[in-house]
N, C-alpha and C. Protein backbone atom coordinates (compact mmCIF):
# COMPACT_ATOMS: atom_id res chain seq x y z
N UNK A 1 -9.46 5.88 0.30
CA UNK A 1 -8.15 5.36 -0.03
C UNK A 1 -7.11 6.28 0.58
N UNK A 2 -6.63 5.61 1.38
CA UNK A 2 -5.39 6.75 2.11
C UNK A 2 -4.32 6.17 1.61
N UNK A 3 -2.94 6.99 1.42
CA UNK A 3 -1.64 6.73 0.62
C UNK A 3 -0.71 6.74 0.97
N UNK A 4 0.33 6.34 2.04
CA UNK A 4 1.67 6.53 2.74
C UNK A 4 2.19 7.03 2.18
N UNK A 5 2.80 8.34 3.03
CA UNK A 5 3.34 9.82 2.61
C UNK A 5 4.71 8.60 1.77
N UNK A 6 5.81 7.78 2.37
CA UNK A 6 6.46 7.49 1.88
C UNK A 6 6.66 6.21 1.07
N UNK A 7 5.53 6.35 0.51
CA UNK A 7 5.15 5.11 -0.43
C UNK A 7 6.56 4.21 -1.04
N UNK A 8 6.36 3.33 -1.09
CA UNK A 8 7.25 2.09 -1.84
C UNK A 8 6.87 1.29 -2.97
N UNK A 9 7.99 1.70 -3.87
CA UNK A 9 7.63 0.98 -5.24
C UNK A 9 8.89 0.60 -5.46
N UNK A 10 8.98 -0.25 -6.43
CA UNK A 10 10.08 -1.26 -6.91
C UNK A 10 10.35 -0.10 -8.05
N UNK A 11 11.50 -0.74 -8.74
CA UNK A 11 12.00 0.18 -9.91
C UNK A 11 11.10 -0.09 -11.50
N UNK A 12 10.26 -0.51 -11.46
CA UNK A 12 9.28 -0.68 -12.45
C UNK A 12 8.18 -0.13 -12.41
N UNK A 13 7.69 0.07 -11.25
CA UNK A 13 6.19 0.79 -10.80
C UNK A 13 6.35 2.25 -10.26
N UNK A 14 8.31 2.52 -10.01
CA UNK A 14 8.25 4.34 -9.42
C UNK A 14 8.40 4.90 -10.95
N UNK A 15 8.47 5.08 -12.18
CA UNK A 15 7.97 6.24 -13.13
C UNK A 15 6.48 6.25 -13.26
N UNK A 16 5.84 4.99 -12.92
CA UNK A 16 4.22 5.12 -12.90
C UNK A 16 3.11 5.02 -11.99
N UNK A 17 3.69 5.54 -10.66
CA UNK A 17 3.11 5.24 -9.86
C UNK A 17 1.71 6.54 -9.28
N UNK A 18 1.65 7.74 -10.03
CA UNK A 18 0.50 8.47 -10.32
C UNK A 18 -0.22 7.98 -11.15
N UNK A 19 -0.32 7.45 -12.12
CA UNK A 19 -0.83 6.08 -13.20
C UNK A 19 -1.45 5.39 -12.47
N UNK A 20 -0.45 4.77 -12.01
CA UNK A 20 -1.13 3.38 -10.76
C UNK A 20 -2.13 3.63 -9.88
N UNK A 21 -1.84 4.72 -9.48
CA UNK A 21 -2.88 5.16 -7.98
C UNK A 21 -4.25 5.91 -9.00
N UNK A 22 -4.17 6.30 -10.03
CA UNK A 22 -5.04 6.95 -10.74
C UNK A 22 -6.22 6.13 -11.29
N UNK A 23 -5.52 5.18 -11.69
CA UNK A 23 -6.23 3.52 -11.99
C UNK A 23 -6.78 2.84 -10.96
N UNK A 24 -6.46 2.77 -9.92
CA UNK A 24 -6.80 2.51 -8.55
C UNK A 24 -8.27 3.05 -8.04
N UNK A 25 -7.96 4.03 -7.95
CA UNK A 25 -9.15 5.17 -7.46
C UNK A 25 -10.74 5.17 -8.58
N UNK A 26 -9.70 5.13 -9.72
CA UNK A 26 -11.50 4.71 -10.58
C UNK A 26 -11.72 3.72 -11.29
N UNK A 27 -10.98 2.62 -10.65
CA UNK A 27 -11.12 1.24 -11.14
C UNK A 27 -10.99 1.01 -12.67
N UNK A 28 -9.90 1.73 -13.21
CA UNK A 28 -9.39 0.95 -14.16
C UNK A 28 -8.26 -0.25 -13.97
N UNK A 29 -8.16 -0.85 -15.30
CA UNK A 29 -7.61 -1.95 -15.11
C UNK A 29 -5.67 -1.69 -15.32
N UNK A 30 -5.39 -2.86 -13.96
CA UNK A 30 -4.37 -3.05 -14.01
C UNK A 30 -3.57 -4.22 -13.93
N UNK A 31 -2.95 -4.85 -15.41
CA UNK A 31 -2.20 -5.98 -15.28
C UNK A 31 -1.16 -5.95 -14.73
N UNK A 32 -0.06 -7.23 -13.75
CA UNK A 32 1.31 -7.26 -13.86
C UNK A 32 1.53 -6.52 -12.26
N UNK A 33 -0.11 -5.85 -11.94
CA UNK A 33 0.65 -4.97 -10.80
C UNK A 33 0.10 -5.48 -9.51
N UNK A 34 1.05 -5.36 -8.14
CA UNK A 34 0.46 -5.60 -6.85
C UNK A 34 0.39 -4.60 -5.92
N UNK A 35 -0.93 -4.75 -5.35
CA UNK A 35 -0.96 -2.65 -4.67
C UNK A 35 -0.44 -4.04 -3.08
N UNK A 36 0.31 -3.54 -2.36
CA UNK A 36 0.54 -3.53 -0.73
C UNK A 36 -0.28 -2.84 -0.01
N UNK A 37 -1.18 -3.37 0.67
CA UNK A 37 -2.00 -2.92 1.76
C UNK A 37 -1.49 -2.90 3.52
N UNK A 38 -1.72 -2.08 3.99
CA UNK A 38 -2.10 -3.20 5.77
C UNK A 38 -3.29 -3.56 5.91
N UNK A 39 -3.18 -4.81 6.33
CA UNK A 39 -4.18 -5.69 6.37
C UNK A 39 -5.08 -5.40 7.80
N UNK A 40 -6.26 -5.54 7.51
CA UNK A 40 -7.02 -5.21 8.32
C UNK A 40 -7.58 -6.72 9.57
N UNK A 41 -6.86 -7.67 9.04
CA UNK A 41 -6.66 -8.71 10.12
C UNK A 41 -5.55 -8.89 10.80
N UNK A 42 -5.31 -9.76 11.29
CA UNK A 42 -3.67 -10.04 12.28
C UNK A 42 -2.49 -9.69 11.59
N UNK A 43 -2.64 -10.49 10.27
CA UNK A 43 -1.22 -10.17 9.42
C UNK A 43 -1.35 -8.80 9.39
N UNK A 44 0.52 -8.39 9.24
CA UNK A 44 0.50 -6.86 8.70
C UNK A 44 0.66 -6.70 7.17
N UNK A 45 0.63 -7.25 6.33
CA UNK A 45 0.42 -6.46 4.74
C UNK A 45 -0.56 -7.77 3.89
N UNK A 46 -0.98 -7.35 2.93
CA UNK A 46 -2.21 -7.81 2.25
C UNK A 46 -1.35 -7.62 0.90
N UNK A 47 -1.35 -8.45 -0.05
CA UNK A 47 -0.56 -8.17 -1.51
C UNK A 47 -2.39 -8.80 -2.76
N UNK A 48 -2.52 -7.46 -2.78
CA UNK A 48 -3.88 -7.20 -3.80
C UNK A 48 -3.50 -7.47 -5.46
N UNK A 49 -3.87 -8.24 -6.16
CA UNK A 49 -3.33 -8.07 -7.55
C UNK A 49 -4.45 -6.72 -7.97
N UNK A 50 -3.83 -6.04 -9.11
CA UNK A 50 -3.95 -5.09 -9.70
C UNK A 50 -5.57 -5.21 -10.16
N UNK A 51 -5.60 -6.39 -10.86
CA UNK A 51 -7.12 -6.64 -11.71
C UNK A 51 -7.93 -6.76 -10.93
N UNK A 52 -8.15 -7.07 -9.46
CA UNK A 52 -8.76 -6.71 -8.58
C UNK A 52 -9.88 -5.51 -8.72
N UNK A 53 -9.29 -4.56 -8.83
CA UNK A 53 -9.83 -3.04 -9.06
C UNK A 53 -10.52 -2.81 -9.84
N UNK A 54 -10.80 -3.81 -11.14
CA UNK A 54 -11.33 -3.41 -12.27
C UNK A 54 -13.06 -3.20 -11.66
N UNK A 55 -13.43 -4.25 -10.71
CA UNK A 55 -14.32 -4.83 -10.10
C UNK A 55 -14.92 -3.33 -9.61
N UNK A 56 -16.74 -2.71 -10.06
CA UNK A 56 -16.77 -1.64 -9.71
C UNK A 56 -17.27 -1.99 -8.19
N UNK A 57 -17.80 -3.12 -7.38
CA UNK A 57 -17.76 -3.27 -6.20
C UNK A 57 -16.83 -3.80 -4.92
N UNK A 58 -15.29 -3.67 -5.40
CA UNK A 58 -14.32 -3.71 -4.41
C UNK A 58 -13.81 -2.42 -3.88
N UNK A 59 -14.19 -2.01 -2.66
CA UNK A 59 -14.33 -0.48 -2.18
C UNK A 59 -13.18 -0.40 -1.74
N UNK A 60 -12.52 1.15 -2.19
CA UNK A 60 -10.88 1.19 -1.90
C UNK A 60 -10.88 2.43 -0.56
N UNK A 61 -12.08 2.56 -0.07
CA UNK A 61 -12.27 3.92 0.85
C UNK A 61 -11.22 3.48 2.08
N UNK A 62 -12.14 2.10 2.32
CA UNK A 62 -10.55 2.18 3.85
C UNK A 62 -9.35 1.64 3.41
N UNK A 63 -8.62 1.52 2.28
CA UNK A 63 -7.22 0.55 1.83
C UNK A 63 -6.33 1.89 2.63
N UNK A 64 -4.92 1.16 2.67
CA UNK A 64 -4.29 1.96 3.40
C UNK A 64 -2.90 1.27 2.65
N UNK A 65 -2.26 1.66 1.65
CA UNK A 65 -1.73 1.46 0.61
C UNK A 65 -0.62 2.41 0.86
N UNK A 66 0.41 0.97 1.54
CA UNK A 66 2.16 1.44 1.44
C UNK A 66 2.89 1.10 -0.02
N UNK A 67 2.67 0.37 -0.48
CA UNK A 67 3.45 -0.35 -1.65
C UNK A 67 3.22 -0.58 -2.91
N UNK A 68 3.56 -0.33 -4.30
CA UNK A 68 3.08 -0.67 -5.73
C UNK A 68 4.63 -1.38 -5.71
N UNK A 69 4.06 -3.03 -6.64
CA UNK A 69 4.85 -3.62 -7.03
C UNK A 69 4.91 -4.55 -8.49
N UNK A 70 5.32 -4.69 -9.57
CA UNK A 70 5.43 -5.08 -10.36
C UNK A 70 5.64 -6.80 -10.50
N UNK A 71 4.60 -7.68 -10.22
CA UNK A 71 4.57 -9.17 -10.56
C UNK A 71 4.65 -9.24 -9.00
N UNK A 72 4.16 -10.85 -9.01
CA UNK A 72 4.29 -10.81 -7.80
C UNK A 72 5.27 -11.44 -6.64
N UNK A 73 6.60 -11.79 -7.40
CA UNK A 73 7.92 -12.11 -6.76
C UNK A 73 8.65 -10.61 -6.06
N UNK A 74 8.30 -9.67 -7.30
CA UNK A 74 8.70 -7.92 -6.80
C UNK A 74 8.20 -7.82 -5.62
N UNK A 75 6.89 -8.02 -5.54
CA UNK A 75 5.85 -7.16 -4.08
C UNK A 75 6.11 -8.04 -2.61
N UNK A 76 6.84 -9.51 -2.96
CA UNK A 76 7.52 -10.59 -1.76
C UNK A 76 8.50 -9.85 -1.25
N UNK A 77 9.40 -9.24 -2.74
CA UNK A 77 10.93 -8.67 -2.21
C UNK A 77 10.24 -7.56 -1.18
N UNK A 78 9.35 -6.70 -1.88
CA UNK A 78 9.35 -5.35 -1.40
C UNK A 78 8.98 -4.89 0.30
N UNK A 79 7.82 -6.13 0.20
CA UNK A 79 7.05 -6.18 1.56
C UNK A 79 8.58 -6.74 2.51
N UNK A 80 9.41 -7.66 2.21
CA UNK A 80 10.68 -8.02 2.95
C UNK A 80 11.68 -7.10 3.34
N UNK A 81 11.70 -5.63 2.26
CA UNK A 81 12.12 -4.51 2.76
C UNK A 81 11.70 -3.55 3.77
N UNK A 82 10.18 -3.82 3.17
CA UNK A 82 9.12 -2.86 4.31
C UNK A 82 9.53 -3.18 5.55
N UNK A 83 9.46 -4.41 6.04
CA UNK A 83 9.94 -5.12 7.36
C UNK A 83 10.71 -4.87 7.92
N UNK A 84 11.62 -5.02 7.37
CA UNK A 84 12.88 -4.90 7.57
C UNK A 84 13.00 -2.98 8.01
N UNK A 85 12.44 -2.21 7.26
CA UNK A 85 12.68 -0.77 7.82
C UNK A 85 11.94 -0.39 8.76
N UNK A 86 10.50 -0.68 8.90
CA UNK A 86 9.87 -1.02 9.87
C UNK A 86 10.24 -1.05 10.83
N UNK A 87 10.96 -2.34 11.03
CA UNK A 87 11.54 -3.05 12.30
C UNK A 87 12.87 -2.14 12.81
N UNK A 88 13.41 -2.14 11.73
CA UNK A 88 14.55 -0.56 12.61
C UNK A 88 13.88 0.60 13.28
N UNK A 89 12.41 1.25 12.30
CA UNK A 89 12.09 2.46 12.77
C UNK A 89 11.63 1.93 14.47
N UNK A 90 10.53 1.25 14.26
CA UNK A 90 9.71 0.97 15.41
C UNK A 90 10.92 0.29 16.57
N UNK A 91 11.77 -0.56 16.57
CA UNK A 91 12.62 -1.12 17.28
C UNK A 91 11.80 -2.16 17.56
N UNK A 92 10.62 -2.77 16.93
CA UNK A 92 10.26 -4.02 17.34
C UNK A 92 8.98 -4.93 15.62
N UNK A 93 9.45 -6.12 15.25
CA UNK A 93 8.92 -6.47 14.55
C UNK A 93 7.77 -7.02 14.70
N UNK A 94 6.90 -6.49 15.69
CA UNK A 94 5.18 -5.92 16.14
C UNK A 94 4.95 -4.44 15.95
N UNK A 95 5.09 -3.93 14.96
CA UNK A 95 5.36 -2.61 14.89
C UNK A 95 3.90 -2.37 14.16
N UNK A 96 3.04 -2.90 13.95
CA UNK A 96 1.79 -2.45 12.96
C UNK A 96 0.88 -2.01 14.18
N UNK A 97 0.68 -1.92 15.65
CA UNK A 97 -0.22 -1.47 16.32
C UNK A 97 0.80 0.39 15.98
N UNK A 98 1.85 0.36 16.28
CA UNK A 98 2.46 1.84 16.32
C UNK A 98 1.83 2.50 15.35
N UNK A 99 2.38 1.74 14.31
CA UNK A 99 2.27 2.34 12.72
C UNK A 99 1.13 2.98 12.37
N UNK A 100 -0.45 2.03 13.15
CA UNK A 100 -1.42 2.13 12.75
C UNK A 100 -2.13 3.66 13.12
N UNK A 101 -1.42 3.36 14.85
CA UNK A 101 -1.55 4.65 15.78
C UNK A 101 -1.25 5.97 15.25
N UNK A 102 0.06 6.01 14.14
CA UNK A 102 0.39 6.88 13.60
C UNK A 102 0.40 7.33 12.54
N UNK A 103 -1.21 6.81 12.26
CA UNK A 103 -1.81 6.62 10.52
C UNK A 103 -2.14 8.39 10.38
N UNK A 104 -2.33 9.43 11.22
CA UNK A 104 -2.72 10.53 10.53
C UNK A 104 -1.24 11.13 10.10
N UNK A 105 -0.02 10.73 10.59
CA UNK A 105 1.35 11.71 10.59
C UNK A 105 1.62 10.83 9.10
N UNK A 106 1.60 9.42 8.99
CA UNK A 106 1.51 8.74 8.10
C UNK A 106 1.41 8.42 6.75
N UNK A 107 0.25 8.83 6.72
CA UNK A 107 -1.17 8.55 5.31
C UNK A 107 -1.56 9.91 4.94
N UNK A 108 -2.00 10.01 3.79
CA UNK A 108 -2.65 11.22 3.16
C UNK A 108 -4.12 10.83 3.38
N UNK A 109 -4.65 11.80 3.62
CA UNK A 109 -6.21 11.92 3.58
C UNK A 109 -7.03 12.60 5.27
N UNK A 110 -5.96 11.95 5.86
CA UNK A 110 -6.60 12.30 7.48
C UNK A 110 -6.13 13.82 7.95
N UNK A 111 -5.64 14.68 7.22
CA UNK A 111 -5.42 15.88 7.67
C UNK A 111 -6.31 16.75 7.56
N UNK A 112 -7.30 16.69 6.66
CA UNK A 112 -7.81 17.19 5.54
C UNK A 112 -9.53 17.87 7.20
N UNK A 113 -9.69 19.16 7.16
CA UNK A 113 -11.02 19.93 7.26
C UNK A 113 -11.76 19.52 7.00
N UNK A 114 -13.28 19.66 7.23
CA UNK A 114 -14.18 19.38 6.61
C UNK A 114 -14.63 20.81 7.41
């Protein structure tokens, strides 16, 4: 499970969003909530409901988790912001090959020694 250094949450899911990701990781359950992924097909984001996770065989090793959002009209708005900043940073709204390219400066987990 890798975690975008500058994660995005709506104003309901940022006081609990160590909660959220905590629940995530060992599959406890979560109502009400939508984790934002990049999607590992054409589209760029994936909107996962929360209860998903409860499931001890849905593997979160490759998720790549920009967004916690609260219901799922919140995680429409949120992903519409993502875009939208996205598309300024990158200067083009094909910006998920860049993004992806720049998953170690990115994401938590890929820095890391072994």
């Amino acid at each position: 499970m890798h975690i975008y250094k500058n994660l995005y949450c709506d104003a309901e899911t940022l006081p609990q969003k160590k909660k959220i990701l905590r629940k995530i990781k060992y599959h406890g359950g979560l109502l009400d909530v939508y984790v934002i992924t990049v999607s590992e097909g054409k589209d760029y984001f994936d909107l996962i409901p929360g209860y998903s996770f409860k499931q001890k065989s849905y593997t979160t090793k490759n998720l790549h988790i920009v967004g916690l959002a609260a219901g799922y009209e919140g995680a429409v708005e949120l992903v519409q912001q993502m875009i939208a900043d996205f598309t300024g940073q990158y200067g083009t709204y094909r910006f998920k090959n860049s993004f992806m390219q720049e998953k170690e400066m990115n994401f938590t987990g890929y820095n890391r020694k072994y």
